[in-house]
PDB file of N, CA and C in Angstrom:
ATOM      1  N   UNK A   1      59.795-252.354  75.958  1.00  0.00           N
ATOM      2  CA  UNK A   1      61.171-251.950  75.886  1.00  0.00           C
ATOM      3  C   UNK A   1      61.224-250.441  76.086  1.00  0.00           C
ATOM      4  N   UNK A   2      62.370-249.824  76.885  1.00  0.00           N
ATOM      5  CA  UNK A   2      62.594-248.607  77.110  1.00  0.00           C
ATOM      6  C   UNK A   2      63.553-248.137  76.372  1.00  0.00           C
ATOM      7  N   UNK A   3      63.345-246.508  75.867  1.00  0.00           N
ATOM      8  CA  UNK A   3      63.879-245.932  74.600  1.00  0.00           C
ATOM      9  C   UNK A   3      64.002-244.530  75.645  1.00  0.00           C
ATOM     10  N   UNK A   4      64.590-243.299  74.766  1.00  0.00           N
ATOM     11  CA  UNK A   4      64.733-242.033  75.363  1.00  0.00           C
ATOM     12  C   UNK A   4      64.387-241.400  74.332  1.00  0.00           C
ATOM     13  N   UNK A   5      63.428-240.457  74.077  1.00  0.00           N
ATOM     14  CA  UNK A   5      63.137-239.692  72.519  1.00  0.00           C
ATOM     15  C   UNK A   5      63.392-238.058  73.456  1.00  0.00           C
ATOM     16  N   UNK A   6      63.993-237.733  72.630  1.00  0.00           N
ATOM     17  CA  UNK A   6      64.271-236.464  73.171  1.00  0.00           C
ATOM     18  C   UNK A   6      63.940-235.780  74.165  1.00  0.00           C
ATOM     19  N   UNK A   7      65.036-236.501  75.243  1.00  0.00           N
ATOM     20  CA  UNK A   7      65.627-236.911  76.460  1.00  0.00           C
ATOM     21  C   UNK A   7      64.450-237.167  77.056  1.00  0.00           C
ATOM     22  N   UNK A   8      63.047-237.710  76.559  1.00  0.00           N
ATOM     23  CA  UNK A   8      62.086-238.396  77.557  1.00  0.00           C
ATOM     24  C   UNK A   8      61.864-239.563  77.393  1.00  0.00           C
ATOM     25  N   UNK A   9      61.715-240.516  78.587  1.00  0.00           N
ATOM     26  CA  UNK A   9      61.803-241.617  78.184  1.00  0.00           C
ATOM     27  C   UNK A   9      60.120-242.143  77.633  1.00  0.00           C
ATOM     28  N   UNK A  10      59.991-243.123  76.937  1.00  0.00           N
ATOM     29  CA  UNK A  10      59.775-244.013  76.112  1.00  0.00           C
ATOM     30  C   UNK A  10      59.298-244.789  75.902  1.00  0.00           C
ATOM     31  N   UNK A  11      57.986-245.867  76.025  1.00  0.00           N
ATOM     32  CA  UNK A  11      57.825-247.318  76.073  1.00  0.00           C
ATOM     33  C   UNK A  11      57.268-247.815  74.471  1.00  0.00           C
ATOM     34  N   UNK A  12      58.049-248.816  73.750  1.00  0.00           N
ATOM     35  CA  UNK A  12      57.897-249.853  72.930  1.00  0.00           C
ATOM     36  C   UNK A  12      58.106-250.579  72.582  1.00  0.00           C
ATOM     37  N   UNK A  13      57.285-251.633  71.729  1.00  0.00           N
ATOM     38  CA  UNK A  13      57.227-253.259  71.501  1.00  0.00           C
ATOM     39  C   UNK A  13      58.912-253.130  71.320  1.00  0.00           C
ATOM     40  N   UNK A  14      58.908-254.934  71.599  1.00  0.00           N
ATOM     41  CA  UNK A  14      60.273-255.144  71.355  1.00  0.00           C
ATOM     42  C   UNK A  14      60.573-255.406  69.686  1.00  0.00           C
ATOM     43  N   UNK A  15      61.530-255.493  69.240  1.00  0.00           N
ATOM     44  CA  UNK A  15      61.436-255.868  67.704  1.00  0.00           C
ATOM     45  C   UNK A  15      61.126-255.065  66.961  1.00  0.00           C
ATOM     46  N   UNK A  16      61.067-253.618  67.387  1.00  0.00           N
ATOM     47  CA  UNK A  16      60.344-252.818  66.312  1.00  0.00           C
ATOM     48  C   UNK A  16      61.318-251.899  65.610  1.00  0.00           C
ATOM     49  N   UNK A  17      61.273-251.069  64.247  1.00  0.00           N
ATOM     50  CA  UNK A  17      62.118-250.243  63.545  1.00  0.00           C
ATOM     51  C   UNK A  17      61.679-248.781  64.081  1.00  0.00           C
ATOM     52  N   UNK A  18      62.581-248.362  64.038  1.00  0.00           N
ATOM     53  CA  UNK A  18      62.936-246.715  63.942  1.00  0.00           C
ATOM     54  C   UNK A  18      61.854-245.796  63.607  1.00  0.00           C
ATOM     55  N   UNK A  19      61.641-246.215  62.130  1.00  0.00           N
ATOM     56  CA  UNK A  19      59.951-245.976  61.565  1.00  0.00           C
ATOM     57  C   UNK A  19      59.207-246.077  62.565  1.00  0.00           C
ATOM     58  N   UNK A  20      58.621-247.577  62.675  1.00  0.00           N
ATOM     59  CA  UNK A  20      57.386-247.142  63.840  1.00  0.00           C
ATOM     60  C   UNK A  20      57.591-246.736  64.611  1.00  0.00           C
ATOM     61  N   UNK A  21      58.932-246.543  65.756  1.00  0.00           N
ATOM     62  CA  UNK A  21      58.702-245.618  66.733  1.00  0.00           C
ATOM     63  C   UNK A  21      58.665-244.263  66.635  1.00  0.00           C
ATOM     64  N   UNK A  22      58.836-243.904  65.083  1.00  0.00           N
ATOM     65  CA  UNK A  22      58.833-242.097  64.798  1.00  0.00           C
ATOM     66  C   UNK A  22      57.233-241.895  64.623  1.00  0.00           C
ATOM     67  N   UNK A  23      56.518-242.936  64.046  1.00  0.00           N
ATOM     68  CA  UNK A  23      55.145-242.966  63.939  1.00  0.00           C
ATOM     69  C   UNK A  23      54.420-243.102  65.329  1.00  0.00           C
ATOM     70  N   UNK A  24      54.825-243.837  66.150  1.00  0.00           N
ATOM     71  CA  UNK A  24      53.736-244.131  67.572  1.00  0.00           C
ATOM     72  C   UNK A  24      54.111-242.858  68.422  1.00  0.00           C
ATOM     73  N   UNK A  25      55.225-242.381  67.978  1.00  0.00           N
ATOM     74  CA  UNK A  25      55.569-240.812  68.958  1.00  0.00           C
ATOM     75  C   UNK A  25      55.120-239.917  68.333  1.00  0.00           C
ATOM     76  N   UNK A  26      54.663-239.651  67.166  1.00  0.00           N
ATOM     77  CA  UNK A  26      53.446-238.996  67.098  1.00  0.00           C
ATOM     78  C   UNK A  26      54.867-237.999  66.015  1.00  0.00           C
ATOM     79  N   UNK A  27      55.977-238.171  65.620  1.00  0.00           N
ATOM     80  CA  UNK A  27      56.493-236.959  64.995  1.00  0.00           C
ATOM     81  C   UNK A  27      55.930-236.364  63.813  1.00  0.00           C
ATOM     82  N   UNK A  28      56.448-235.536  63.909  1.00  0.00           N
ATOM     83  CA  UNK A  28      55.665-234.062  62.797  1.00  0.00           C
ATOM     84  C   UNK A  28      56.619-234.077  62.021  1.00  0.00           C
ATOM     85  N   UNK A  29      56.590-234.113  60.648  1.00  0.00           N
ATOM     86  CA  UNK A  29      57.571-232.966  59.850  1.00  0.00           C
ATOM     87  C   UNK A  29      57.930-231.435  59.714  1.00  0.00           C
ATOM     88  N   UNK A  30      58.675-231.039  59.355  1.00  0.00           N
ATOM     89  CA  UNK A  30      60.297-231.632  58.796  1.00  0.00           C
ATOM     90  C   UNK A  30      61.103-231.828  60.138  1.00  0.00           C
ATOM     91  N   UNK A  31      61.409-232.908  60.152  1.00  0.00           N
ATOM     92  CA  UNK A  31      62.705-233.008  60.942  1.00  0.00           C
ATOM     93  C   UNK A  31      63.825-233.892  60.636  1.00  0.00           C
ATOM     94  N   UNK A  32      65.083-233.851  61.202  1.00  0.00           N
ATOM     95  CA  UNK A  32      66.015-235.438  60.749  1.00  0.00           C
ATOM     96  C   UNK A  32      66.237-236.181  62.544  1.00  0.00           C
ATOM     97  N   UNK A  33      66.765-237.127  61.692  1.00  0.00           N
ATOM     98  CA  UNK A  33      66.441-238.324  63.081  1.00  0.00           C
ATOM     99  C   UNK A  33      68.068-238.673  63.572  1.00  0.00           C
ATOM    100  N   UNK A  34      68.401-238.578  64.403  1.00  0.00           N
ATOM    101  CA  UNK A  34      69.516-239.109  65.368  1.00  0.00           C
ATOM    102  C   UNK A  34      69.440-240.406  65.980  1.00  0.00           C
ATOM    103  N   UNK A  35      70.094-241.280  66.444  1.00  0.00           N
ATOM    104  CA  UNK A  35      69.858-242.078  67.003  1.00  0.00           C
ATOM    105  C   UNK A  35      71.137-242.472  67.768  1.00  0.00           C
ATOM    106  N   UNK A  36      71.331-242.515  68.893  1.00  0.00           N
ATOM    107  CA  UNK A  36      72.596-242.960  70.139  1.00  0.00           C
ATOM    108  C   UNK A  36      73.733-241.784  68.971  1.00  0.00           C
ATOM    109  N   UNK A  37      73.669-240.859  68.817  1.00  0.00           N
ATOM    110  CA  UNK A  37      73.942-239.353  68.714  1.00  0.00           C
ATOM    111  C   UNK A  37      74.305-239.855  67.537  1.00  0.00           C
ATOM    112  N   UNK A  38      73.930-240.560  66.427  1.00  0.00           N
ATOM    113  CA  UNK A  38      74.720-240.982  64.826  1.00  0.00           C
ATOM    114  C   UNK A  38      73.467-240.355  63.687  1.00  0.00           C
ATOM    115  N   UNK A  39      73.812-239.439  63.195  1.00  0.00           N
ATOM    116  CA  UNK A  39      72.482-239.273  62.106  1.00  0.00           C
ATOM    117  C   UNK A  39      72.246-240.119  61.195  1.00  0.00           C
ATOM    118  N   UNK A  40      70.712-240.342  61.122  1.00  0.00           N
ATOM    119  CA  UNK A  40      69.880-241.539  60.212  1.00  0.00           C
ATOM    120  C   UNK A  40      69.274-241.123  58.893  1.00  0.00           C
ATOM    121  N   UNK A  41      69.970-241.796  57.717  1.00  0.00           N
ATOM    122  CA  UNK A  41      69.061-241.095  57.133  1.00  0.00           C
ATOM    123  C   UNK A  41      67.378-241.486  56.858  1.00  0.00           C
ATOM    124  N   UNK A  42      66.597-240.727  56.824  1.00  0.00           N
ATOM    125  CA  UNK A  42      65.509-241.003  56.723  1.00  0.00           C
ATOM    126  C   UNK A  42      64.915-242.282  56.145  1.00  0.00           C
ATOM    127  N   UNK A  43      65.779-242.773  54.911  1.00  0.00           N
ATOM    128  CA  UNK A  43      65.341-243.627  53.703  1.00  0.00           C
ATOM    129  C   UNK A  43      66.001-245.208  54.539  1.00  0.00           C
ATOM    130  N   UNK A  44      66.582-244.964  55.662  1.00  0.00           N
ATOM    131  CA  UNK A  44      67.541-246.291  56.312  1.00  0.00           C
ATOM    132  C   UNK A  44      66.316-246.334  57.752  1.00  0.00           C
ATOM    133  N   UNK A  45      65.201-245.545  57.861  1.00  0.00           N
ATOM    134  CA  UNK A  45      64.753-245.737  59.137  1.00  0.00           C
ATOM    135  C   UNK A  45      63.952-246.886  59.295  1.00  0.00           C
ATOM    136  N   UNK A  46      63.132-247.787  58.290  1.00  0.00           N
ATOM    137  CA  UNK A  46      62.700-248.688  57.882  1.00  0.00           C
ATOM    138  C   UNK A  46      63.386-250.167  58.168  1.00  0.00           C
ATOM    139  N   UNK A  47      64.717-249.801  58.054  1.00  0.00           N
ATOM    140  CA  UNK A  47      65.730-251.435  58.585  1.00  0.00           C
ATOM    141  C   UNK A  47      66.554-250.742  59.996  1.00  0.00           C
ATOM    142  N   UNK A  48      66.037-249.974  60.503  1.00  0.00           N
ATOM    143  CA  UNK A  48      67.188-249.753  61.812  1.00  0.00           C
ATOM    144  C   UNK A  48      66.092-250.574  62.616  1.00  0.00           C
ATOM    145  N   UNK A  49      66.604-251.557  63.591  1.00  0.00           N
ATOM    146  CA  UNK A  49      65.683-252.115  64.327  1.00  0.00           C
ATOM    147  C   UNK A  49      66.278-251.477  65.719  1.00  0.00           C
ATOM    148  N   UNK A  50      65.373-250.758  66.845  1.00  0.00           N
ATOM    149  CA  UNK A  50      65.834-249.937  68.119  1.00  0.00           C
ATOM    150  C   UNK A  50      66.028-251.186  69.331  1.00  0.00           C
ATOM    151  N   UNK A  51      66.907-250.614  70.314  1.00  0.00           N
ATOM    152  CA  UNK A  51      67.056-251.619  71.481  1.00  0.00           C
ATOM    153  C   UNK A  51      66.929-251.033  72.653  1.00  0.00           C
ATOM    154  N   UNK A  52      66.531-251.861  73.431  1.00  0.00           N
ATOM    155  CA  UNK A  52      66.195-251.245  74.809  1.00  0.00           C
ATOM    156  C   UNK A  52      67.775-250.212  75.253  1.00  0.00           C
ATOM    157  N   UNK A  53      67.671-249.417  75.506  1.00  0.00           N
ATOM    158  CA  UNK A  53      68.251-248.062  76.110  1.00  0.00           C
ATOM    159  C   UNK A  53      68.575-247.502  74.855  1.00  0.00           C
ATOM    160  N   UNK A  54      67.944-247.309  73.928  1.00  0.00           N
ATOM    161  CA  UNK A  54      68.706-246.364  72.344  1.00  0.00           C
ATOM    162  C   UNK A  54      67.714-245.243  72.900  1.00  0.00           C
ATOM    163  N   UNK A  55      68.866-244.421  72.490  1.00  0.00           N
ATOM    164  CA  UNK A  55      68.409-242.515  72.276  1.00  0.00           C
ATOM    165  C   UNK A  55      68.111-242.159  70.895  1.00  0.00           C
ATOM    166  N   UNK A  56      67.042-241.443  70.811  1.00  0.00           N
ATOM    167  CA  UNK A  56      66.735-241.143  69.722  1.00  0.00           C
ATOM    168  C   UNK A  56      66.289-239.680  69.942  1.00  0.00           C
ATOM    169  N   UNK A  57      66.965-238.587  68.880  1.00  0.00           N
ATOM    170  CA  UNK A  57      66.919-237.273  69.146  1.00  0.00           C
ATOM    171  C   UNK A  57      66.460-237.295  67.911  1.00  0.00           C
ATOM    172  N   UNK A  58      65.083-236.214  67.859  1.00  0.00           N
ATOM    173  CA  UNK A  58      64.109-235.455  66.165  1.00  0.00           C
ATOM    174  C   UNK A  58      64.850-233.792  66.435  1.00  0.00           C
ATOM    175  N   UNK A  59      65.283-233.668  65.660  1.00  0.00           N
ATOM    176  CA  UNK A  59      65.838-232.495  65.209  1.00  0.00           C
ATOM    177  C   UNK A  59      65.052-231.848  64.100  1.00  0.00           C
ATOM    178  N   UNK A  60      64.453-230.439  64.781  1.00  0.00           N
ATOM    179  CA  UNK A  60      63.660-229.840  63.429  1.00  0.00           C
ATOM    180  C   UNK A  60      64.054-228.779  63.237  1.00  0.00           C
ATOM    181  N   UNK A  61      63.970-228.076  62.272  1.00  0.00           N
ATOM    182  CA  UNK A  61      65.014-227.003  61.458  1.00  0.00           C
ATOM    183  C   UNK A  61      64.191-225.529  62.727  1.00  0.00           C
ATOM    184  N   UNK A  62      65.582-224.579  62.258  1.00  0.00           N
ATOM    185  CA  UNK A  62      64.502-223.264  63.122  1.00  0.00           C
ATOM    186  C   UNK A  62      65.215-222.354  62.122  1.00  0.00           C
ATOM    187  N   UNK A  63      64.256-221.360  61.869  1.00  0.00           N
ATOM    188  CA  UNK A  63      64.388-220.214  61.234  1.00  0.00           C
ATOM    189  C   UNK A  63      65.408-219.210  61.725  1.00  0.00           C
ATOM    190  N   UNK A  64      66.152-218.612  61.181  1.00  0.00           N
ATOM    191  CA  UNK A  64      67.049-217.408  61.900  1.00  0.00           C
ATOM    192  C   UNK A  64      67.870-216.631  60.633  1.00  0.00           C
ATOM    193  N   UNK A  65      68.551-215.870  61.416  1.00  0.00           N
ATOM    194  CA  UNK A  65      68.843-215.027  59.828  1.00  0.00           C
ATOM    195  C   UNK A  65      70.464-214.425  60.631  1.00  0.00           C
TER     196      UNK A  65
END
């Protein structure tokens, strides 16, 4: 199944949650998770199950003053 993770595309199993695809893409902490532009919270990524064409944007904090 094809996905878009911040705006690149993507390949994974079908049937799978949010979770594992933040895990098989290798993300780093801290970040928060978007998905088809709706923020997720972290503790809901476990029951979001993804579908072929979902966007998923990792947003990680940046320092500035």
């Amino acid at each position: 199944m094809n996905i878009t993770i911040n705006g690149q595309p993507f390949e994974t199993k079908n049937q799978t949650t949010l979770a594992k695809v933040l895990i098989d893409f290798g993300a780093k902490e801290p970040f928060a998770v978007a998905l088809n532009s709706d923020f997720i919270p972290r503790k809901n990524c476990d029951a979001i199950v993804v579908t072929q064409g979902d966007r998923v944007e990792l947003l990680s904090p940046i320092q500035g003053g």
